[in-house]
Protein backbone atom coordinates (compact mmCIF):
# COMPACT_ATOMS: atom_id res chain seq x y z
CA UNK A 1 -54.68 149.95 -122.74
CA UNK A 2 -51.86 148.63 -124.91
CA UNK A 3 -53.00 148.55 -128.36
CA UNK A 4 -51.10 147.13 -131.70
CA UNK A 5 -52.29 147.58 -135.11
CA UNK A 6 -51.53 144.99 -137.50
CA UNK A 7 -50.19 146.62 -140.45
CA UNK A 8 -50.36 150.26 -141.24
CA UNK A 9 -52.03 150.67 -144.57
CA UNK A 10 -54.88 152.58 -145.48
CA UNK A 11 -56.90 151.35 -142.92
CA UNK A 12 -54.07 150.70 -139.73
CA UNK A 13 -52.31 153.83 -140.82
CA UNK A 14 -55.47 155.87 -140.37
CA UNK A 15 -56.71 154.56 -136.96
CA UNK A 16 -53.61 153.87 -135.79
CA UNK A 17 -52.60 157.21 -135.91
CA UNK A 18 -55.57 158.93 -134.57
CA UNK A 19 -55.38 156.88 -131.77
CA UNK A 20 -52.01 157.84 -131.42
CA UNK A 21 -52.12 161.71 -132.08
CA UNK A 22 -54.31 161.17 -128.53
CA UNK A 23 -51.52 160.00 -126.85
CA UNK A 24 -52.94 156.55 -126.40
CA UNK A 25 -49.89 153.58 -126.27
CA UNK A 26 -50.14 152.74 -130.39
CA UNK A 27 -47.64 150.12 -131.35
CA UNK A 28 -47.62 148.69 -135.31
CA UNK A 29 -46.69 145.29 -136.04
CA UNK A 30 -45.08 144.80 -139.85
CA UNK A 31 -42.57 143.00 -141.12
CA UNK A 32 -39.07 144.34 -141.00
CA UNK A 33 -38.94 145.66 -144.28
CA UNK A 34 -42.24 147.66 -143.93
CA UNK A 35 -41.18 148.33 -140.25
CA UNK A 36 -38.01 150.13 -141.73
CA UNK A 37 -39.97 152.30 -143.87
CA UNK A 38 -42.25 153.41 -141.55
CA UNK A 39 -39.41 154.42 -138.88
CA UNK A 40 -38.04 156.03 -141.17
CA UNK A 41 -40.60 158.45 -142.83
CA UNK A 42 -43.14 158.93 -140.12
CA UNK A 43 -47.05 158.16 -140.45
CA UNK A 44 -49.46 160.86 -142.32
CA UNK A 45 -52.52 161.10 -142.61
CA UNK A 46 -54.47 163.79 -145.17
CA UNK A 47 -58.34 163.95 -144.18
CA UNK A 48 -61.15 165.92 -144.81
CA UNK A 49 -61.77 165.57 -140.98
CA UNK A 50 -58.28 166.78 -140.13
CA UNK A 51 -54.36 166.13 -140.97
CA UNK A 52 -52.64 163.68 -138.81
CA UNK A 53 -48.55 163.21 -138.50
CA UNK A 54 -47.21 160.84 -136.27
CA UNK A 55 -43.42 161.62 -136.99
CA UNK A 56 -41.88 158.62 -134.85
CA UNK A 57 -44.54 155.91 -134.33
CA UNK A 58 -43.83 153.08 -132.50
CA UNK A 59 -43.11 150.01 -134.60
CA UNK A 60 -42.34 145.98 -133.82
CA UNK A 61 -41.06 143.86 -136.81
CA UNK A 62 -41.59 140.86 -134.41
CA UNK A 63 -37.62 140.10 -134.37
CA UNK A 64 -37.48 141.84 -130.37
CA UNK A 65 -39.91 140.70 -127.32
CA UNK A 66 -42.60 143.00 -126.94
CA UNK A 67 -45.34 143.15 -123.62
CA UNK A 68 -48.46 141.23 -124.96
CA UNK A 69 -50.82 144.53 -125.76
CA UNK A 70 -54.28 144.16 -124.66
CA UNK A 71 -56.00 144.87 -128.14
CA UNK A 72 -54.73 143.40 -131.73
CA UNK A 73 -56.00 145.19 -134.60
CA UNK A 74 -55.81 143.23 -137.97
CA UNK A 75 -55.69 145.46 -140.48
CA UNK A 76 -53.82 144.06 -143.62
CA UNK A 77 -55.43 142.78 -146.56
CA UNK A 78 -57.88 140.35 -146.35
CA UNK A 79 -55.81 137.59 -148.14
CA UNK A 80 -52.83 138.18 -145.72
CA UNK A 81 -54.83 137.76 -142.50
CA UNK A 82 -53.19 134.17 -141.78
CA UNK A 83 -49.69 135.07 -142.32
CA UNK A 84 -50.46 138.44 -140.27
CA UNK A 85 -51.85 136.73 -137.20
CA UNK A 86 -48.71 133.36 -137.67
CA UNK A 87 -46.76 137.05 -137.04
CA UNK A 88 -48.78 138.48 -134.46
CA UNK A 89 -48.86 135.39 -132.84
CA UNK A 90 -45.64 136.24 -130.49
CA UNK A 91 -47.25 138.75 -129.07
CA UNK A 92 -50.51 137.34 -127.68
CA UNK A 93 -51.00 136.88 -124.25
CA UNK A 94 -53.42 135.51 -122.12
CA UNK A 95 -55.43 138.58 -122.00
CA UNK A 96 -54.74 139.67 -125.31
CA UNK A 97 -58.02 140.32 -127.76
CA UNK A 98 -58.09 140.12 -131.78
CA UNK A 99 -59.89 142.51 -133.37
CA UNK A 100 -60.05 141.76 -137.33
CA UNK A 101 -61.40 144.91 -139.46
CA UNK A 102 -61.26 143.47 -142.87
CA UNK A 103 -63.57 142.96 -145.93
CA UNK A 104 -65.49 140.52 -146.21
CA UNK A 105 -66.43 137.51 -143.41
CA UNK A 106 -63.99 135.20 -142.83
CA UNK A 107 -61.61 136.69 -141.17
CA UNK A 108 -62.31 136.08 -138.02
CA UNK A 109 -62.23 131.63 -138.44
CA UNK A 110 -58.63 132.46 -140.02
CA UNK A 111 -57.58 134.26 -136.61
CA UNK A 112 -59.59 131.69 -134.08
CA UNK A 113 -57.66 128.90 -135.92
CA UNK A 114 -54.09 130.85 -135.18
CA UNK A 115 -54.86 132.46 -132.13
CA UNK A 116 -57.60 130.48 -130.61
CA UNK A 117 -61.14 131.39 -131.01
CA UNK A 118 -61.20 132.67 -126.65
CA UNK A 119 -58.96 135.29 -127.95
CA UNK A 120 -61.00 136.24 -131.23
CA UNK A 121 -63.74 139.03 -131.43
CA UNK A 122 -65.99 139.77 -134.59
CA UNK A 123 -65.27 143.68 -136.00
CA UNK A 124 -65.04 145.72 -139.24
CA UNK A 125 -64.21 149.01 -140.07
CA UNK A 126 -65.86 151.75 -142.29
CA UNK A 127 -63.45 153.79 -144.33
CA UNK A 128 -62.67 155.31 -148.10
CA UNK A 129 -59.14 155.66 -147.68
CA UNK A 130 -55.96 154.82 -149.53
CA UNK A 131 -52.11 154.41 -149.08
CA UNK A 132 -50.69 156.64 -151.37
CA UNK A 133 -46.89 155.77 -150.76
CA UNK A 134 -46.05 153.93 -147.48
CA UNK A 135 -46.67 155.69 -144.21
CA UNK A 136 -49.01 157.98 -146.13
CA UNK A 137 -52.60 157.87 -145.69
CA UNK A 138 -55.38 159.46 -148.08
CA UNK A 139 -59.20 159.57 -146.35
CA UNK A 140 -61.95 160.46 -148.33
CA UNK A 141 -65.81 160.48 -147.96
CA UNK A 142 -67.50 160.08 -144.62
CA UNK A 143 -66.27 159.80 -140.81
CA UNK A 144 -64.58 156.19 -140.85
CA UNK A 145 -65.68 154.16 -137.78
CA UNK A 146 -65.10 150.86 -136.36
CA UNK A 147 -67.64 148.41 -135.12
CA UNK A 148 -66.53 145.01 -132.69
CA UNK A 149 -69.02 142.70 -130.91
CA UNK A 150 -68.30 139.00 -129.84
CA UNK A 151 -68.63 136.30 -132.80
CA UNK A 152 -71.56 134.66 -130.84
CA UNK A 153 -73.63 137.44 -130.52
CA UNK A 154 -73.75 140.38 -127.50
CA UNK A 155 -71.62 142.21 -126.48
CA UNK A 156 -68.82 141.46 -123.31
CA UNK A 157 -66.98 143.81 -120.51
CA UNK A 158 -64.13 143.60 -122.87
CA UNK A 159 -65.62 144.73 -125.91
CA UNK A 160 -66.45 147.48 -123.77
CA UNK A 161 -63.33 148.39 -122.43
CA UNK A 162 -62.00 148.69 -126.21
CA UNK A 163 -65.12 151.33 -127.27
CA UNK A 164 -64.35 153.14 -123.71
CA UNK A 165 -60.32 153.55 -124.66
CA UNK A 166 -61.56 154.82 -128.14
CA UNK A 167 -64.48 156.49 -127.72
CA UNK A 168 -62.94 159.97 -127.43
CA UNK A 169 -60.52 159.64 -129.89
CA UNK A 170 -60.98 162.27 -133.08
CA UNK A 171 -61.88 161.83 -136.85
CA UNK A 172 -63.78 158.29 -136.02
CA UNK A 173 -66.17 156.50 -133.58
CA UNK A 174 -66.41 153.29 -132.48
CA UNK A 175 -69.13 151.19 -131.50
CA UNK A 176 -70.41 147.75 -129.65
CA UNK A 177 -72.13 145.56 -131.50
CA UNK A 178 -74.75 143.22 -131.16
CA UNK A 179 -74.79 141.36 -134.39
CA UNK A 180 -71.72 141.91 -135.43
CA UNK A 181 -72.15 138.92 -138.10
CA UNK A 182 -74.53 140.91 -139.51
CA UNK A 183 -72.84 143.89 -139.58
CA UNK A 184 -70.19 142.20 -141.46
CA UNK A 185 -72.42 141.37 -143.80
CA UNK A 186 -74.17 144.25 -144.05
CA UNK A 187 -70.20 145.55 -144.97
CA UNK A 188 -69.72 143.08 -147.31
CA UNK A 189 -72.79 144.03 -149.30
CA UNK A 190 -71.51 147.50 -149.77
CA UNK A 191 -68.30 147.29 -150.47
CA UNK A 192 -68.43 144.08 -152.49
CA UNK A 193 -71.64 145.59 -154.80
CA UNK A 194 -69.69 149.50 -155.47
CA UNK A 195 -66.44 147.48 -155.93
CA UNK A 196 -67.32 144.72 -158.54
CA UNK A 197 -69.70 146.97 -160.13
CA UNK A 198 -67.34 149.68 -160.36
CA UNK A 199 -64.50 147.78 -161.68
CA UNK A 200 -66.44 145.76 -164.51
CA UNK A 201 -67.60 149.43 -165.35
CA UNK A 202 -64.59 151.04 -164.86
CA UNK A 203 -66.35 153.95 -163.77
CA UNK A 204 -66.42 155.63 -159.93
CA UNK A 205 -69.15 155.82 -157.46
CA UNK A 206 -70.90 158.78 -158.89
CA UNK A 207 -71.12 157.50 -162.71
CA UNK A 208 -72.67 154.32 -161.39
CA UNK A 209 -75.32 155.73 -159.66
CA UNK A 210 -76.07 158.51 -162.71
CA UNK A 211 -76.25 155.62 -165.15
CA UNK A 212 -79.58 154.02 -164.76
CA UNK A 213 -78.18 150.45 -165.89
CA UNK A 214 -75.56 150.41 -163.36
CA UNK A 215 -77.66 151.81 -160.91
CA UNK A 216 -79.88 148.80 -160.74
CA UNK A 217 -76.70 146.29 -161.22
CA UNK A 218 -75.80 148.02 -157.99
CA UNK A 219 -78.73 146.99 -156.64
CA UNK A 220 -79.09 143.73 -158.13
CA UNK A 221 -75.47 142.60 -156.75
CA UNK A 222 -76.55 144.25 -153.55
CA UNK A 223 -79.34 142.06 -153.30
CA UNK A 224 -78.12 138.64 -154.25
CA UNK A 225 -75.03 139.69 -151.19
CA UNK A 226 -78.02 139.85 -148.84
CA UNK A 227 -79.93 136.80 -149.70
CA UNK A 228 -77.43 134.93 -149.20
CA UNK A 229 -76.18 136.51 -146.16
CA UNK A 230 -79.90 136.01 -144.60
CA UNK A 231 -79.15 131.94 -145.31
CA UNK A 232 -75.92 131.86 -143.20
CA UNK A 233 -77.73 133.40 -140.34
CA UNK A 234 -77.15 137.37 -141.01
CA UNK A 235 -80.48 139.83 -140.22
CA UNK A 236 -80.87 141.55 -143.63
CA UNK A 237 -83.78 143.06 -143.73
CA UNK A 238 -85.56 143.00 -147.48
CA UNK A 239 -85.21 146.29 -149.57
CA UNK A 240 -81.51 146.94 -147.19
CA UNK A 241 -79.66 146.89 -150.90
CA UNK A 242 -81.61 149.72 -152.05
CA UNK A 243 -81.64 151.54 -149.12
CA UNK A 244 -77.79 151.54 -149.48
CA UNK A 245 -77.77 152.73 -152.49
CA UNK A 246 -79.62 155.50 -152.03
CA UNK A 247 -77.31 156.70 -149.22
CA UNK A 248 -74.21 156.25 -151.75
CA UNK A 249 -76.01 159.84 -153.19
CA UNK A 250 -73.89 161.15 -150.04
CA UNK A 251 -70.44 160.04 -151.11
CA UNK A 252 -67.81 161.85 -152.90
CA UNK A 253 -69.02 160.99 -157.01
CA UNK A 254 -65.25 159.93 -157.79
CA UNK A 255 -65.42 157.49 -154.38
CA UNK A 256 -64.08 154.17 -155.54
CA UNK A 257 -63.93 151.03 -153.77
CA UNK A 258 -60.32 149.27 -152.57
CA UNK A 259 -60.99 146.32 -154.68
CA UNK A 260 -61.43 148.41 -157.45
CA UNK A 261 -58.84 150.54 -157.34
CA UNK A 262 -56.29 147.36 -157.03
CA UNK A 263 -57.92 145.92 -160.48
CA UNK A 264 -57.61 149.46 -162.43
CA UNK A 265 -54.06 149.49 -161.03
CA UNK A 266 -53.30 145.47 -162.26
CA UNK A 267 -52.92 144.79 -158.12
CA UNK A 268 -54.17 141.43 -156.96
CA UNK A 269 -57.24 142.64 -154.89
CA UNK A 270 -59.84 141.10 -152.39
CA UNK A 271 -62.23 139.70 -155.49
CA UNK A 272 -61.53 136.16 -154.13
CA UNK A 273 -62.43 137.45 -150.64
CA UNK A 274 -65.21 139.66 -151.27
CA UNK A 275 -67.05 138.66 -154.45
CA UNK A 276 -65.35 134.94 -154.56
CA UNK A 277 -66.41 134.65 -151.11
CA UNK A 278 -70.29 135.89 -151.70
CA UNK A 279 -70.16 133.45 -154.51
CA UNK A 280 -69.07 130.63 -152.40
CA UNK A 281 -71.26 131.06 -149.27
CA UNK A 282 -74.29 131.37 -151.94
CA UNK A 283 -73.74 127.81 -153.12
CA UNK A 284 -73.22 126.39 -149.72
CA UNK A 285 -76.55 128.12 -148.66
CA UNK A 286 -78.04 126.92 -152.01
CA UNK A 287 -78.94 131.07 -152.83
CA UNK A 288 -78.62 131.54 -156.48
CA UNK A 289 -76.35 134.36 -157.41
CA UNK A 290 -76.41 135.16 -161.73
CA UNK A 291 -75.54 138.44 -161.52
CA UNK A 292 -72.31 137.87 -159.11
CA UNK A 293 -71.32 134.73 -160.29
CA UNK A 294 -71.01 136.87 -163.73
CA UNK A 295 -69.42 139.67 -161.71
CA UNK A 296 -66.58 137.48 -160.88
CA UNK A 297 -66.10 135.61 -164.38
CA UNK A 298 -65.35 138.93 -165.77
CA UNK A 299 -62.77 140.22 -162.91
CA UNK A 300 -61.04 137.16 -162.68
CA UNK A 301 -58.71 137.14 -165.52
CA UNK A 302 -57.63 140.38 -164.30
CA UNK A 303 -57.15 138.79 -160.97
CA UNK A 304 -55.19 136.05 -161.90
CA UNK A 305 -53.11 138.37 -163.94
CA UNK A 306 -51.93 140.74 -161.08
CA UNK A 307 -50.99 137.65 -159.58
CA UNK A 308 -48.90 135.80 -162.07
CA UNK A 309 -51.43 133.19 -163.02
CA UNK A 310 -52.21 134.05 -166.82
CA UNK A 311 -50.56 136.47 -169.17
CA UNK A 312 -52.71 138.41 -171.61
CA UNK A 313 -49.54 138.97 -173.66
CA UNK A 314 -49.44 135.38 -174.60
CA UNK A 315 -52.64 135.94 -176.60
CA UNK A 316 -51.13 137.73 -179.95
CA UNK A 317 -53.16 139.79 -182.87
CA UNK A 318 -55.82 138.01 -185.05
CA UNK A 319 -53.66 136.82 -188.65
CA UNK A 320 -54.91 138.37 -191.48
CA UNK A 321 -56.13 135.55 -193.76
């Protein structure tokens, strides 16, 4: 099985190279300045599971013909899926699956309307990890995992090939699916909850829980995510927010969410995919959602900061009257 990893961040640099530490053909697709970087330092990964170096992985910048590969991974941020499948896009042949592991839900309409929706398989991935300079990968907290299924529901012959190919591959597990639309949104409603939280608190996973108030915003956000997952069709049972939460007692305490990390660091982040996103599918479902729609009013300006859309230095001292 051929298998090409759409970027090599946090989360294609980790997979990608435990695949490939197995031997397994691993290819990573990035643009050619990325694609230079990456040739020339090598992939690393640090893990509590185990140390990974791949010192010479292989790497496409999409300027040379490539065979199609069976499996694309999309692993880049949310907000760059479309301009990371127009890339991939080259490469697809007519056997060729997309596998998108992203935050959030929409990923996989953005890759049906590039690729074709015969080609385009629901999926996520589980992972506290960060790029901590390019071609180095930092995992933290629990055994990452990936999860694929077919966008209609079930599972297929070729979302079983992909879990055979992977199943023996260390430091993760992957696994068929049979909702995987609710499994996204089960996703969703962790990371988006710890992330938002955490950044309006400014405060990691371990202070929020200690702290009764935040503890039950937590929940709160965590709850509004799964109501209004339930109205687009996801199985959520009641009580799943709290349920959650409780498990978070098992994390790292200084565990932080991407989304939050990219706000502390005045990055642009995912809050338009994640929280915007849970926002947006609650008024097209007609779910209220107070506590995320406040959430978001408060992360925004930082948002639109980190992307050039507002500067806070424009706003000067109070004058002294």
């Amino acid at each position: 099985m051929r298998i090409v990893f759409v970027g090599a961040g946090a989360v294609g640099g980790y997979f990608g190279a435990r695949i490939a530490a197995v031997g397994l053909d691993v290819s990573f697709l990035l643009r050619p300045g990325s694609a230079r970087v990456l040739r020339s330092r090598g992939l690393s990964v640090r893990s509590p599971l185990g140390d990974v170096v791949v010192p010479s992985p292989n790497v496409l910048d999409g300027t040379a013909a490539s065979p199609p590969p069976d499996v694309l991974f999309f692993a880049c941020k949310a907000e760059h899926v479309r301009e990371a499948a127009e890339l991939a896009r080259p490469l697809a042949g007519p056997g060729t699956i997309a596998i998108p592991l992203q935050n959030g839900v929409d990923a996989p309409a953005t890759l049906c309307e590039v690729l074709g929706p015969e080609r385009v398989l629901g999926g996520l991935s589980r992972i506290f990890a960060e790029r901590v300079s390019p071609g180095n990968i930092l995992h933290m907290g629990l055994r990452p995992s990936i999860s694929c299924g077919e966008r209609q529901g079930g599972t297929s012959r070729r979302v079983g090939r992909v879990v055979d190919a992977l199943s023996s591959v260390g430091g993760m597990t992957i696994d068929a699916s049979e909702d995987i639309w609710t499994e996204m949104w089960k996703k969703l409603l962790m990371v988006c909850s710890v992330g938002s939280v955490g950044a309006a608190a400014r405060a990691p996973l371990g202070v929020l829980l200690g702290v009764p108030e935040t503890r039950d915003l937590l929940e709160a956000a965590g709850n509004e995510i799964g109501a209004v997952g339930r109205a687009h069709g996801a199985v959520i049972p009641d009580g799943y927010a709290a349920e959650q939460i409780n498990r978070y007692g098992k994390l790292p305490p200084d565990t932080t969410a991407s989304m939050h990390r990219d706000l502390d660091r005045g990055d642009s982040s995912e809050l338009y995919e994640q929280l915007g996103a849970a926002c947006r599918y609650g008024r097209e479902g007609g779910v209220s959602t107070p506590i995320l729609d406040a959430l978001y009013a408060a992360l925004l300006p930082g948002e639109l900061r980190a992307r050039g859309d507002l500067a806070f230095e424009n706003v000067g001292p109070r004058t002294a009257t």
